[in-house]
Protein backbone atom coordinates (compact mmCIF):
# COMPACT_ATOMS: atom_id res chain seq x y z
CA UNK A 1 93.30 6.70 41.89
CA UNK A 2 89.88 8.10 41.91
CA UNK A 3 87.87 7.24 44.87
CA UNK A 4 84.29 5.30 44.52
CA UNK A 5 80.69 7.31 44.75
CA UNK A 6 80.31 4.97 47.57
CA UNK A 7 83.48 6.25 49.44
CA UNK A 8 82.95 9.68 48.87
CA UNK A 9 79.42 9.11 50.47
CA UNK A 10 80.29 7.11 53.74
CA UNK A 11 83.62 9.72 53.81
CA UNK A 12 81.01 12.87 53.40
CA UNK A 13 78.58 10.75 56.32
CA UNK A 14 81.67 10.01 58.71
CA UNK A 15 82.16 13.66 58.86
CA UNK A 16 79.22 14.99 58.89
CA UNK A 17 78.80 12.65 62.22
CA UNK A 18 81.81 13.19 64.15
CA UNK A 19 80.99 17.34 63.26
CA UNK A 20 77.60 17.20 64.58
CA UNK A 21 78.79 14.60 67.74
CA UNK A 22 81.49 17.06 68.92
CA UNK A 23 78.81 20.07 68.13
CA UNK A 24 76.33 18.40 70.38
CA UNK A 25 79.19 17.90 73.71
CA UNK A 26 80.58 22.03 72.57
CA UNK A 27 77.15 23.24 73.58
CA UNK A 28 76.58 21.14 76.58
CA UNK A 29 77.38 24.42 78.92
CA UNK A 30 74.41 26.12 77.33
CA UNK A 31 71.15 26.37 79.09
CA UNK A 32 69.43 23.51 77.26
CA UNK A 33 66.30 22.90 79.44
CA UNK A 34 66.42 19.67 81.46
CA UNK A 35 65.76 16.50 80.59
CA UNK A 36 67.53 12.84 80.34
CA UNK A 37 71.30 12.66 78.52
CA UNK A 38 70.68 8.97 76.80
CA UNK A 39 74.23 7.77 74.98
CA UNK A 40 76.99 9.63 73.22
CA UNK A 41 75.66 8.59 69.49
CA UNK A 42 72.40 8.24 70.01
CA UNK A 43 71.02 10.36 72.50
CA UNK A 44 67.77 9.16 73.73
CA UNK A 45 66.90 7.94 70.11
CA UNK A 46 65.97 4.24 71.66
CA UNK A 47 64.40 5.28 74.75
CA UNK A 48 61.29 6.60 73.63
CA UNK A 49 58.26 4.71 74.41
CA UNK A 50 57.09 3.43 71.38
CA UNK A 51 53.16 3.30 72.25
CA UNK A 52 52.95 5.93 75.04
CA UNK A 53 55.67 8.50 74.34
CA UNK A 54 53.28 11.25 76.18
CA UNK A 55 53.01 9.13 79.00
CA UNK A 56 56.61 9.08 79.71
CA UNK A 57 57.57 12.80 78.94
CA UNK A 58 54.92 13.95 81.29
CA UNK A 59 56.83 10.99 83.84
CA UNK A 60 59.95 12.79 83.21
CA UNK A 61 58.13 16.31 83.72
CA UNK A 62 57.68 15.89 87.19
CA UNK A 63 61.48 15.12 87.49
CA UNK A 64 62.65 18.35 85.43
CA UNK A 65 60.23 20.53 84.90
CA UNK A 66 57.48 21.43 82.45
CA UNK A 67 60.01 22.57 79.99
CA UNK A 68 62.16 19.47 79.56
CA UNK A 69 64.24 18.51 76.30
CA UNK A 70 66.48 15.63 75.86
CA UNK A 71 69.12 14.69 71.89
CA UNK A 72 68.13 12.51 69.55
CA UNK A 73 70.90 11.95 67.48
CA UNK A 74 71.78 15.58 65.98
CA UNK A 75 68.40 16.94 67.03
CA UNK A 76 67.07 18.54 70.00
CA UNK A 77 63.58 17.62 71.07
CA UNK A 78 61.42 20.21 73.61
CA UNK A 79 58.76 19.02 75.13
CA UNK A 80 56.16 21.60 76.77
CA UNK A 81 53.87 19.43 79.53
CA UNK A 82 52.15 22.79 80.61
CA UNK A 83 49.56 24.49 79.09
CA UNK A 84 51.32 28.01 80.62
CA UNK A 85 54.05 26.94 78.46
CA UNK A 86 52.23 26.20 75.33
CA UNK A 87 50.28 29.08 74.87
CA UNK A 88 53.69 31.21 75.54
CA UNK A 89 55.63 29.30 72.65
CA UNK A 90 53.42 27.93 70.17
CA UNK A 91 50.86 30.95 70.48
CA UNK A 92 52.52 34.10 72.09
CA UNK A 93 55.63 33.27 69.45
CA UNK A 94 54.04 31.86 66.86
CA UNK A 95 56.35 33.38 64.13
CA UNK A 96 59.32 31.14 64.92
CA UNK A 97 57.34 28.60 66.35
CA UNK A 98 55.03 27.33 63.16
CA UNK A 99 56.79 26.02 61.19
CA UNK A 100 57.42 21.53 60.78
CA UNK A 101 60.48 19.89 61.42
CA UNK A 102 61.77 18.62 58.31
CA UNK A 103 61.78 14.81 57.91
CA UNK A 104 64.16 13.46 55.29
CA UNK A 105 61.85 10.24 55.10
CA UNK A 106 58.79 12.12 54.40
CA UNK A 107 59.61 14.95 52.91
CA UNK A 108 63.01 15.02 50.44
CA UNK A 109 61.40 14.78 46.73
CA UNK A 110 63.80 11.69 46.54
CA UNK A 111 62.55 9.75 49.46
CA UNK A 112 58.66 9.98 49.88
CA UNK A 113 57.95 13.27 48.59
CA UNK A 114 55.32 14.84 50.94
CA UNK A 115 56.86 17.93 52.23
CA UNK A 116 54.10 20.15 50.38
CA UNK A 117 51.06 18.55 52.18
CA UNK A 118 48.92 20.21 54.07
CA UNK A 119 50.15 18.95 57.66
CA UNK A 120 53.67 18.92 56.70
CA UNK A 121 54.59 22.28 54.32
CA UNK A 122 56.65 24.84 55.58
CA UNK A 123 54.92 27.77 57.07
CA UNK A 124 57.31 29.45 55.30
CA UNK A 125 56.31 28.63 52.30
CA UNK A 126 53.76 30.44 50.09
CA UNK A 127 51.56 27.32 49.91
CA UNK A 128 50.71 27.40 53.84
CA UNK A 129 48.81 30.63 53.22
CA UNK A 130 47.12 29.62 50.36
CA UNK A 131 46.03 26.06 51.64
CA UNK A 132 45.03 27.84 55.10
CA UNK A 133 42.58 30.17 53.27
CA UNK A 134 41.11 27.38 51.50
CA UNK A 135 40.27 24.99 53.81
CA UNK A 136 39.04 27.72 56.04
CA UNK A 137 36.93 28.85 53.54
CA UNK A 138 35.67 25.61 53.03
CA UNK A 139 34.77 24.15 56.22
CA UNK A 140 33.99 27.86 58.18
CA UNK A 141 31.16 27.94 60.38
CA UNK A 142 28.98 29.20 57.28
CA UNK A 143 30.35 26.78 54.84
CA UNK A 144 29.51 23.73 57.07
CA UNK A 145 25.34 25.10 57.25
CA UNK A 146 25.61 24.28 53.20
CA UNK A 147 26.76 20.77 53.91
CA UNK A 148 23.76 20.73 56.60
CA UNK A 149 21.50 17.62 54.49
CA UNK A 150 24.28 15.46 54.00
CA UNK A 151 25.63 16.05 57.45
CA UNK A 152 22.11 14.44 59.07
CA UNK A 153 21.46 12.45 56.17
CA UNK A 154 25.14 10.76 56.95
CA UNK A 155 23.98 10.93 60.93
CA UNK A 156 20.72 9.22 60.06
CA UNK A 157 22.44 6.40 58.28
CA UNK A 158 25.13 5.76 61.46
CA UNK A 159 22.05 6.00 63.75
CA UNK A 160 19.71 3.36 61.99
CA UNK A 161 23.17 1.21 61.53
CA UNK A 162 23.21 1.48 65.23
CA UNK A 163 20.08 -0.32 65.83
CA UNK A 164 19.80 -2.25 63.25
CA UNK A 165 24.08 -4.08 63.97
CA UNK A 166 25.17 -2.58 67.48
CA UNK A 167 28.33 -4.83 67.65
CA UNK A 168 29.69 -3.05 64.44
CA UNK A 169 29.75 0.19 65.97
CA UNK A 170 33.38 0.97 65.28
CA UNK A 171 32.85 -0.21 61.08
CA UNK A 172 29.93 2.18 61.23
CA UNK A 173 31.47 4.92 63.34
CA UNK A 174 34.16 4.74 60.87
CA UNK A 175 31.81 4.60 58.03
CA UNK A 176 30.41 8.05 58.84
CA UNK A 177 32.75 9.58 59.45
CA UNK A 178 34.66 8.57 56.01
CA UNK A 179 31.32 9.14 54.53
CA UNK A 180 30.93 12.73 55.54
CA UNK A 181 34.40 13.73 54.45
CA UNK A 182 34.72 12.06 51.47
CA UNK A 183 31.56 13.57 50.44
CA UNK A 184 32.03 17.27 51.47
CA UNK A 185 35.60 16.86 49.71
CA UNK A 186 35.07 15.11 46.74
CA UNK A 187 31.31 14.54 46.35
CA UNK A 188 31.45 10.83 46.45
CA UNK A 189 29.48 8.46 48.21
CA UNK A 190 31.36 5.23 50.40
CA UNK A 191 29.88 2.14 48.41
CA UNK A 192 30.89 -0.76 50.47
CA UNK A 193 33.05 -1.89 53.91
CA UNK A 194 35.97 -2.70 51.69
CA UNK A 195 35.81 0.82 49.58
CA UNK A 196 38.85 1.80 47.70
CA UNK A 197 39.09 5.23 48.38
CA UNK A 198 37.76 5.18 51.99
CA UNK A 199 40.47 2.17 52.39
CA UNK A 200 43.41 4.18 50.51
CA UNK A 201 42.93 7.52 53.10
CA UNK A 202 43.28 5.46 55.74
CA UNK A 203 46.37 3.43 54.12
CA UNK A 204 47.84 7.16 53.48
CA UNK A 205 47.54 8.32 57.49
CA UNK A 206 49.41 5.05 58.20
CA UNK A 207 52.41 5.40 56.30
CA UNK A 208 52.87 9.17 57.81
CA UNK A 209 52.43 7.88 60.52
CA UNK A 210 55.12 5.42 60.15
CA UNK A 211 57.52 8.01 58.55
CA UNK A 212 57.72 10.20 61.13
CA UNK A 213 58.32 7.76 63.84
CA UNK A 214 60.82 9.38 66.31
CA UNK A 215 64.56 7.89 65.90
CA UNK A 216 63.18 4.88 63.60
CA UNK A 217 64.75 6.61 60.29
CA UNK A 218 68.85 7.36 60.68
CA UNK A 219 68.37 9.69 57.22
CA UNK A 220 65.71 12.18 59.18
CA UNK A 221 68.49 13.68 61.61
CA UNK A 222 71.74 12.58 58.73
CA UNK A 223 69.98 13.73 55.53
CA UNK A 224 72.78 13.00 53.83
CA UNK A 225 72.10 9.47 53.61
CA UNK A 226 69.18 9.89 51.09
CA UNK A 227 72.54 9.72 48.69
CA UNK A 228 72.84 6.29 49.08
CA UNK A 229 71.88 4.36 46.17
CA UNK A 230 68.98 2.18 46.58
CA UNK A 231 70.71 -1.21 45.57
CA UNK A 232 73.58 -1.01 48.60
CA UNK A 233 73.10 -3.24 51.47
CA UNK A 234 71.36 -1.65 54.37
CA UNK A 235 69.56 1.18 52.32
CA UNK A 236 66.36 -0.79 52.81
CA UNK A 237 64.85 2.94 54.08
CA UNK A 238 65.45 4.40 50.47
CA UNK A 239 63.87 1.34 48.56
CA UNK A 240 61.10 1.56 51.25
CA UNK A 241 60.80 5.40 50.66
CA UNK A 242 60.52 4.90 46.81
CA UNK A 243 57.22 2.36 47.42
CA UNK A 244 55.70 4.58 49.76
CA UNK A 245 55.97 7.81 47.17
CA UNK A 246 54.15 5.37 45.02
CA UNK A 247 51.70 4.40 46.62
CA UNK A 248 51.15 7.93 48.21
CA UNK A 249 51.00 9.87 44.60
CA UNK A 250 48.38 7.08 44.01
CA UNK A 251 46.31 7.49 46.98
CA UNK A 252 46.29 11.50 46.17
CA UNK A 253 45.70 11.65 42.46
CA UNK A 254 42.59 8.58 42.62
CA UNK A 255 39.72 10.52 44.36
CA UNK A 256 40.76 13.99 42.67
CA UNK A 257 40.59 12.12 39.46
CA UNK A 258 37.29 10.58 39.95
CA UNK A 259 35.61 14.30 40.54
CA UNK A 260 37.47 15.87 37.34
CA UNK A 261 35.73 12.72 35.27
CA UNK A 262 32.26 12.93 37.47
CA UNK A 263 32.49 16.92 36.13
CA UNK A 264 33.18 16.06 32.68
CA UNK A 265 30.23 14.29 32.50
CA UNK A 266 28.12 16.63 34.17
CA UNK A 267 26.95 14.67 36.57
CA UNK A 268 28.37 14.78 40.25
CA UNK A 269 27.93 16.20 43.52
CA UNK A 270 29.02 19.22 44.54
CA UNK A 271 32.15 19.47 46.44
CA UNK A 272 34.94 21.43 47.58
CA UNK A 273 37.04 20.39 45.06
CA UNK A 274 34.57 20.30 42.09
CA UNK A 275 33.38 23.99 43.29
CA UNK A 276 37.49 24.99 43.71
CA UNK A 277 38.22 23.37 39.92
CA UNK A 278 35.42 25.53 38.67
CA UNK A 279 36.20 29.05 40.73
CA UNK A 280 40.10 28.83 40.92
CA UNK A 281 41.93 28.97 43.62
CA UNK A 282 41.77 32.48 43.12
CA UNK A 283 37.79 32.48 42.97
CA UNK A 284 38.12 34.13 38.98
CA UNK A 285 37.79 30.83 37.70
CA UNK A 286 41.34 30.59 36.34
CA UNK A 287 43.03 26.96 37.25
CA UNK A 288 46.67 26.66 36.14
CA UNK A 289 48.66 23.02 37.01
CA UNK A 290 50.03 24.61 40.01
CA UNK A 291 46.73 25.55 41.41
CA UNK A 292 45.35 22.44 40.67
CA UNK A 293 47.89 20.44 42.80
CA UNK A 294 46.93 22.99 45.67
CA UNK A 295 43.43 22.12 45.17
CA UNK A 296 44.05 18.08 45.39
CA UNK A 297 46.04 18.46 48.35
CA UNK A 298 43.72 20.48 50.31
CA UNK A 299 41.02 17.66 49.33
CA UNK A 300 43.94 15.07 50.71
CA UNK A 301 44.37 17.08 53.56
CA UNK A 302 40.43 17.10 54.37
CA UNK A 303 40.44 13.77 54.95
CA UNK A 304 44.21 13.74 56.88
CA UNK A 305 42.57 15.97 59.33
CA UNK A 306 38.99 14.87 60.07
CA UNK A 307 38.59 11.54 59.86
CA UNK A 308 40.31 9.38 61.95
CA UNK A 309 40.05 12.45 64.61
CA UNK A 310 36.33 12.00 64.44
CA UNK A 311 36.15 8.67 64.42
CA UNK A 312 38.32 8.52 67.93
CA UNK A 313 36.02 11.48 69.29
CA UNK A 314 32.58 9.16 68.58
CA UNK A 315 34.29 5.85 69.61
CA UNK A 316 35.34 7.12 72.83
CA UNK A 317 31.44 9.19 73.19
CA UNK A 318 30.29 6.04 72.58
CA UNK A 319 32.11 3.78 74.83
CA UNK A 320 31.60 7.06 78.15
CA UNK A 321 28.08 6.73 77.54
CA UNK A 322 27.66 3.64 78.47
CA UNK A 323 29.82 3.33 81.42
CA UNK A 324 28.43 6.74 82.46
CA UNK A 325 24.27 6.46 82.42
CA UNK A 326 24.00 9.40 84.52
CA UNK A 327 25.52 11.66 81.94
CA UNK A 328 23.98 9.62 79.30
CA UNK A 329 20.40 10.46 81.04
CA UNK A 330 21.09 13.87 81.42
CA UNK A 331 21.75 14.54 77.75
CA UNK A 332 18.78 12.58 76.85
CA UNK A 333 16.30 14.69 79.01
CA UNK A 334 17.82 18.14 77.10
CA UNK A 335 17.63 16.27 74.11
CA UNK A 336 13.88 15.14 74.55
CA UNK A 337 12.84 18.49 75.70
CA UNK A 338 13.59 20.57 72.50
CA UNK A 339 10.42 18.47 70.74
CA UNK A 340 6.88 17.19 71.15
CA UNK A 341 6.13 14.03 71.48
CA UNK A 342 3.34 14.66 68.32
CA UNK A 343 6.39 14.87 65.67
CA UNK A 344 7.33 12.65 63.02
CA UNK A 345 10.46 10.58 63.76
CA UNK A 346 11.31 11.26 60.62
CA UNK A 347 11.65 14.99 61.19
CA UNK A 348 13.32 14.68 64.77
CA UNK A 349 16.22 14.01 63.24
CA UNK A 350 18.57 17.35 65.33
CA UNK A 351 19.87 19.70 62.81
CA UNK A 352 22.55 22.40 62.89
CA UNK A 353 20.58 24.71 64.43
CA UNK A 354 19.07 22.77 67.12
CA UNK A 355 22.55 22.36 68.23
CA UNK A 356 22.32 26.16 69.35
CA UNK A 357 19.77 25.28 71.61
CA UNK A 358 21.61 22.61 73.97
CA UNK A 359 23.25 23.31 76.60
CA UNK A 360 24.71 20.54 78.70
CA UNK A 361 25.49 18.23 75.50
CA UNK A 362 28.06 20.86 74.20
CA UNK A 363 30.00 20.14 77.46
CA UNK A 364 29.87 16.20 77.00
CA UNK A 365 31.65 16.78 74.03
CA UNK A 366 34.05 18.90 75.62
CA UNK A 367 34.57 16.33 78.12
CA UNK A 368 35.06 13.47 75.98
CA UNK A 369 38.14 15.40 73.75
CA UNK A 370 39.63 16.33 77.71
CA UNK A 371 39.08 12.81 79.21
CA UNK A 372 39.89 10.63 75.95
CA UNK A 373 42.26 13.39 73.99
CA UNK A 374 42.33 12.28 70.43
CA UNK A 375 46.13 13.86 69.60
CA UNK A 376 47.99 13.10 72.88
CA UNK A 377 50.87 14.75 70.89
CA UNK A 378 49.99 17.61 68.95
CA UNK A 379 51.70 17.48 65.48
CA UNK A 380 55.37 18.53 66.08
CA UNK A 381 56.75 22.23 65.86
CA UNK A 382 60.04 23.72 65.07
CA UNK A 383 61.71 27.08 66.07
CA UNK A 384 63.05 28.96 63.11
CA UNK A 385 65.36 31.13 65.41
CA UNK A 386 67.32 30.87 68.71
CA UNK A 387 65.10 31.49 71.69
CA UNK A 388 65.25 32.31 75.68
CA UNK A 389 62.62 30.47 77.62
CA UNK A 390 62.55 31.06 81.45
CA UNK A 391 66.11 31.50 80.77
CA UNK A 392 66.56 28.10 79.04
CA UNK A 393 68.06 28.11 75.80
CA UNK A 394 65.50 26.70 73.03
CA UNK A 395 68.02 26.24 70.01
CA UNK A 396 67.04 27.35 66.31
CA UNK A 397 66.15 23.66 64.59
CA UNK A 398 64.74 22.46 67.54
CA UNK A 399 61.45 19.71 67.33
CA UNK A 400 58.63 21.29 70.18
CA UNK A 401 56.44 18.88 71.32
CA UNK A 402 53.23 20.01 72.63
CA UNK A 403 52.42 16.90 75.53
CA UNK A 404 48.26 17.42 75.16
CA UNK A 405 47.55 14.57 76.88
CA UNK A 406 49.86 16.25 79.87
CA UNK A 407 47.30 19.43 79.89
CA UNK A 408 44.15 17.61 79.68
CA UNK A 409 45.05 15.59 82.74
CA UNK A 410 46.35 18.51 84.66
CA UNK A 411 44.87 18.74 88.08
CA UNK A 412 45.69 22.47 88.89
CA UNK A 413 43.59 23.16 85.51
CA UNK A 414 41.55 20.17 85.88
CA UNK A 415 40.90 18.83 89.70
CA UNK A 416 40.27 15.18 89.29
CA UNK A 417 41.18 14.93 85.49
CA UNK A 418 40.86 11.25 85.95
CA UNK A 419 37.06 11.23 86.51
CA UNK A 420 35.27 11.76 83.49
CA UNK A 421 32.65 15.06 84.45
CA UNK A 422 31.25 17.14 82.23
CA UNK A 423 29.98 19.39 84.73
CA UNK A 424 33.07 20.74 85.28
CA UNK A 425 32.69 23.35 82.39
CA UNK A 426 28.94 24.36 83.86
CA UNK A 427 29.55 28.03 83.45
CA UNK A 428 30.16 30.15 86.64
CA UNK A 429 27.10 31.76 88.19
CA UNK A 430 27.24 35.83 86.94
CA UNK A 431 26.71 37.65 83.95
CA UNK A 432 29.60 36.45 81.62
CA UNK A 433 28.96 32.74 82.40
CA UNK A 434 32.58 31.76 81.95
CA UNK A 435 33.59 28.21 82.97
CA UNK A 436 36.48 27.87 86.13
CA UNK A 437 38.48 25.24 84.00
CA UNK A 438 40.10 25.64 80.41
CA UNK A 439 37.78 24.90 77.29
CA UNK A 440 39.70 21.90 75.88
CA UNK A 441 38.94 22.89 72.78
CA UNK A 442 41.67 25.63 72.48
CA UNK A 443 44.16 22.48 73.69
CA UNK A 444 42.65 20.07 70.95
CA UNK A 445 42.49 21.38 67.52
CA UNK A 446 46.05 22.59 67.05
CA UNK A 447 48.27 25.95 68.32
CA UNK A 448 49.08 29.09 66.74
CA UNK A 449 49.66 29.25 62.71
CA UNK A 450 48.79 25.46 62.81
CA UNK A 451 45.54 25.52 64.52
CA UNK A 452 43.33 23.70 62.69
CA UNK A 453 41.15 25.29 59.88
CA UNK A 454 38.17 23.11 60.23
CA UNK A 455 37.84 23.31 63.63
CA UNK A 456 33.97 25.01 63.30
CA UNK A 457 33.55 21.73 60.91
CA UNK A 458 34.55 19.55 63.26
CA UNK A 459 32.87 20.68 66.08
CA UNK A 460 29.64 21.13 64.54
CA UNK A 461 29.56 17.65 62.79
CA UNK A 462 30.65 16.05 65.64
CA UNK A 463 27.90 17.22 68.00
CA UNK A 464 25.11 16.55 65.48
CA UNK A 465 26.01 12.52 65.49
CA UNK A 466 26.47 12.61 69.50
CA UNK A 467 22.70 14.16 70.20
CA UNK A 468 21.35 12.77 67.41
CA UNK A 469 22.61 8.87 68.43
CA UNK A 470 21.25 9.87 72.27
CA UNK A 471 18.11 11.10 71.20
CA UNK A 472 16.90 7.86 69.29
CA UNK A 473 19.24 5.21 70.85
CA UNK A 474 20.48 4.21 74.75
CA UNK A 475 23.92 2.87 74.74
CA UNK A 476 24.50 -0.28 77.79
CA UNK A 477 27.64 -2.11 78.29
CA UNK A 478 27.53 -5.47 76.84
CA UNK A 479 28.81 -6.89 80.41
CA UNK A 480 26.75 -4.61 82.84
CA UNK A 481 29.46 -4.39 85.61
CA UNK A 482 31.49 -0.85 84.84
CA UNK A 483 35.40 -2.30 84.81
CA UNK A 484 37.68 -1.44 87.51
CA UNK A 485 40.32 -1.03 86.14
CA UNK A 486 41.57 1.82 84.00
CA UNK A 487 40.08 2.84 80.18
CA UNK A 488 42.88 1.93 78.00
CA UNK A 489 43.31 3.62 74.32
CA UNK A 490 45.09 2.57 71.63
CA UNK A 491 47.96 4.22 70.32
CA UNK A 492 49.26 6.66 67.62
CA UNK A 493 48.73 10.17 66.16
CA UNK A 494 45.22 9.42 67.29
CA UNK A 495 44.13 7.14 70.05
């Protein structure tokens, strides 16, 4: 008697458990770094905080160390709460610490078929080079200076917003900075509040975001489960996987799409992908399919990686200024005293290179990303090979956790990280002028071969919409008593 393709799965499953179960208790003599056991099955799979999870590792921190780890399921999770520990691992070892855990959920071809994005590929794989050289190409320090006019014509259009409907700051915050993406990546312009394209990158983020929830999918840590056919009872995960690939292959191919039609007609803005479809990935103007699909998902991934991190950035700016007046002031006064009162307000509008000219509004910004991190968690890691870590054992497979929210409110790097002060990154009296605490910078835009590529892009388009909203607006709480209590954030990949 033969035995059903359903047996032979839950027989193949039952092993695969019990192997990995007694695996898990065989290596509980080795030097695992510390952290809380959970259950037998399980491990601490439904004790993580589902809205704060960087919260409560850097609570456990201070019970076993900076270097903690704790199961879930089949897989062990280290988390690194110190910035001594970070730049060690992620940066001093980056070649077996760059690479992404593999989700089952997000990645398997059969599930939702994203393990060649941007964010999520292998750093192993020849596509990480190639979509690294882009993008860095693309949004370098030099690339964003040709993006200059639509970067303050985009600024102008949040600013006058501003005035014109102050209590829809967070549509029009969001609305710039969709519109200055979209535009550098595809050439297109946001047409209304309800746009399709602006609407479907933000509908993508979500469903990562969703798909890589920690211990919410039983097939990421028991891949062997993405077997089970659709129709059974209790593989809703594998009907839900096959909408979200859907929707996702959607979401990608729509904008890149749109430019290939806007180029056939020969009318269209430039872009980085219309200027990559013309040049080739490999700048001779050759495009074969496979380069193509590089090019669309570095245009997916422009999006991935700058907006809703900008948008957070601005919102919180926003939100400091006003509670803050002093350092609101402050900026102001710079801001004021780079132009005469005789010119046009037309052409006051701060460019690129006026940024190069300011000096205490470049450490408001650093400020903000410290005192309202975007990332709390940085996007996880995974060690390729077996490591020794102040004699811990850091086992090949491993997820690392970088806890960013844990070095940003560090007081032996930051005294009082609770207070929001920009002056702590004045620069130190001498000829160097070096600041006492850490630029957060190097903490906020990514570690090692994962740092991120448009981090020059980012910083530059950023600062342009903070002095340009001081200089022609003055942000005041709409209740004008500062609250007591604590700023609270909401939650996520980005807060």
């Amino acid at each position: 008697m033969s035995l059903s393709p359903f047996l032979l799965v839950s027989a193949a499953f039952a092993s695969a458990l019990l192997f990995s179960v007694f695996h898990a208790h065989r290596r509980r003599s080795s030097r695992f770094p510390p952290g809380p056991t959970g259950t037998l099955f399980g491990g601490m799979a439904s004790k993580i905080s589902a809205t704060e999870p960087w919260q409560q590792y850097h609570a456990w921190s201070q019970q076993y160390g900076p270097v903690m780890s704790f199961r879930v399921y089949n897989t062990r999770i280290v988390v690194l709460n110190s910035y001594r520990s970070i730049h060690d691992l992620l940066n001093g070892r980056a070649s077996i610490y760059s690479d992404r855990p593999y989700s089952s959920m997000l990645h398997d071809p059969n599930m939702c078929n994203r393990g060649k994005t941007v964010f999520n590929i292998s750093a192993k794989h020849p596509r990480h080079r190639k979509y690294r050289k882009l993008l860095q190409g693309g949004l370098s320090a030099k690339a964003t200076k040709e993006y200059e006019s639509l970067l303050v014509d985009e600024t102008k259009a949040l600013v006058e917003g501003l005035a014109e409907m102050p209590r829809m700051v967070e549509w029009l915050v969001r609305r710039n900075a969709g519109a200055m993406i979209m535009k550098v990546a595809f050439g297109y312009t946001i047409a209304d509040r309800n746009d399709f394209f602006l609407e479907g990158a933000k509908e993508s983020s979500q469903i990562s975001g969703k798909a890589m929830a920690p211990g919410r999918w039983l097939v990421n840590y028991y891949p062997i489960l993405r077997h089970v056919p659709s129709w059974l009872p209790g593989a809703a995960f594998k009907r839900q996987a096959n909408e979200w690939r859907e929707r996702f292959d959607s979401l990608t191919d729509a904008p890149h799409e749109w430019v290939k039609e806007r180029m056939a007609t020969g009318k269209y803005t430039e872009s980085f992908t219309s200027k990559l479809l013309k040049a080739g990935v490999d700048g001779r103007g050759s495009l074969c399919g496979e380069d193509e699909n590089i090019v669309k998902f570095c245009a997916a991934g422009l999006y991935a990686g700058a907006a809703d991190t900008t948008i957070s950035a601005l919102l919180s700016f926003i939100l400091l200024m006003a509670l803050y007046p002093a350092v609101q002031e402050r900026g102001q006064q710079e801001l004021d005293s780079l132009f005469d009162d005789g010119h046009d307000q037309e052409s006051r509008y701060l460019t690129l290179e006026d940024l190069d000219r300011l000096d205490y509004l470049p450490l408001v910004m650093k400020e903000v990303l410290r005192f309202a991190c975007v990332g709390p968690l940085a996007l996880p890691h995974e060690v390729t090979e077996n490591d020794i870590y102040d004699n811990y054992l850091l086992p090949k497979g491993s997820t690392v956790l970088a806890n960013v929210w844990s070095i940003m409110h560090d007081p032996e790097l930051y005294p009082d990280p609770f207070t929001f002060n920009p002056d702590r990154f004045i620069p130190s009296s001498g000829s160097e002028k070096i600041s006492q605490q850490l630029d957060p910078c190097v903490v906020a835009f990514g570690f090692g071969k994962r740092t991120c590529p448009g981090r020059a892009f980012a910083e530059a388009s950023m600062l342009l919409t903070m002095a340009n909203i001081l200089f022609f607006l003055s942000i005041r709480p709409a209740c004008p008593q500062v609250p007591s209590a604590p700023l609270q954030f909401t939650t996520g990949f980005t807060r």
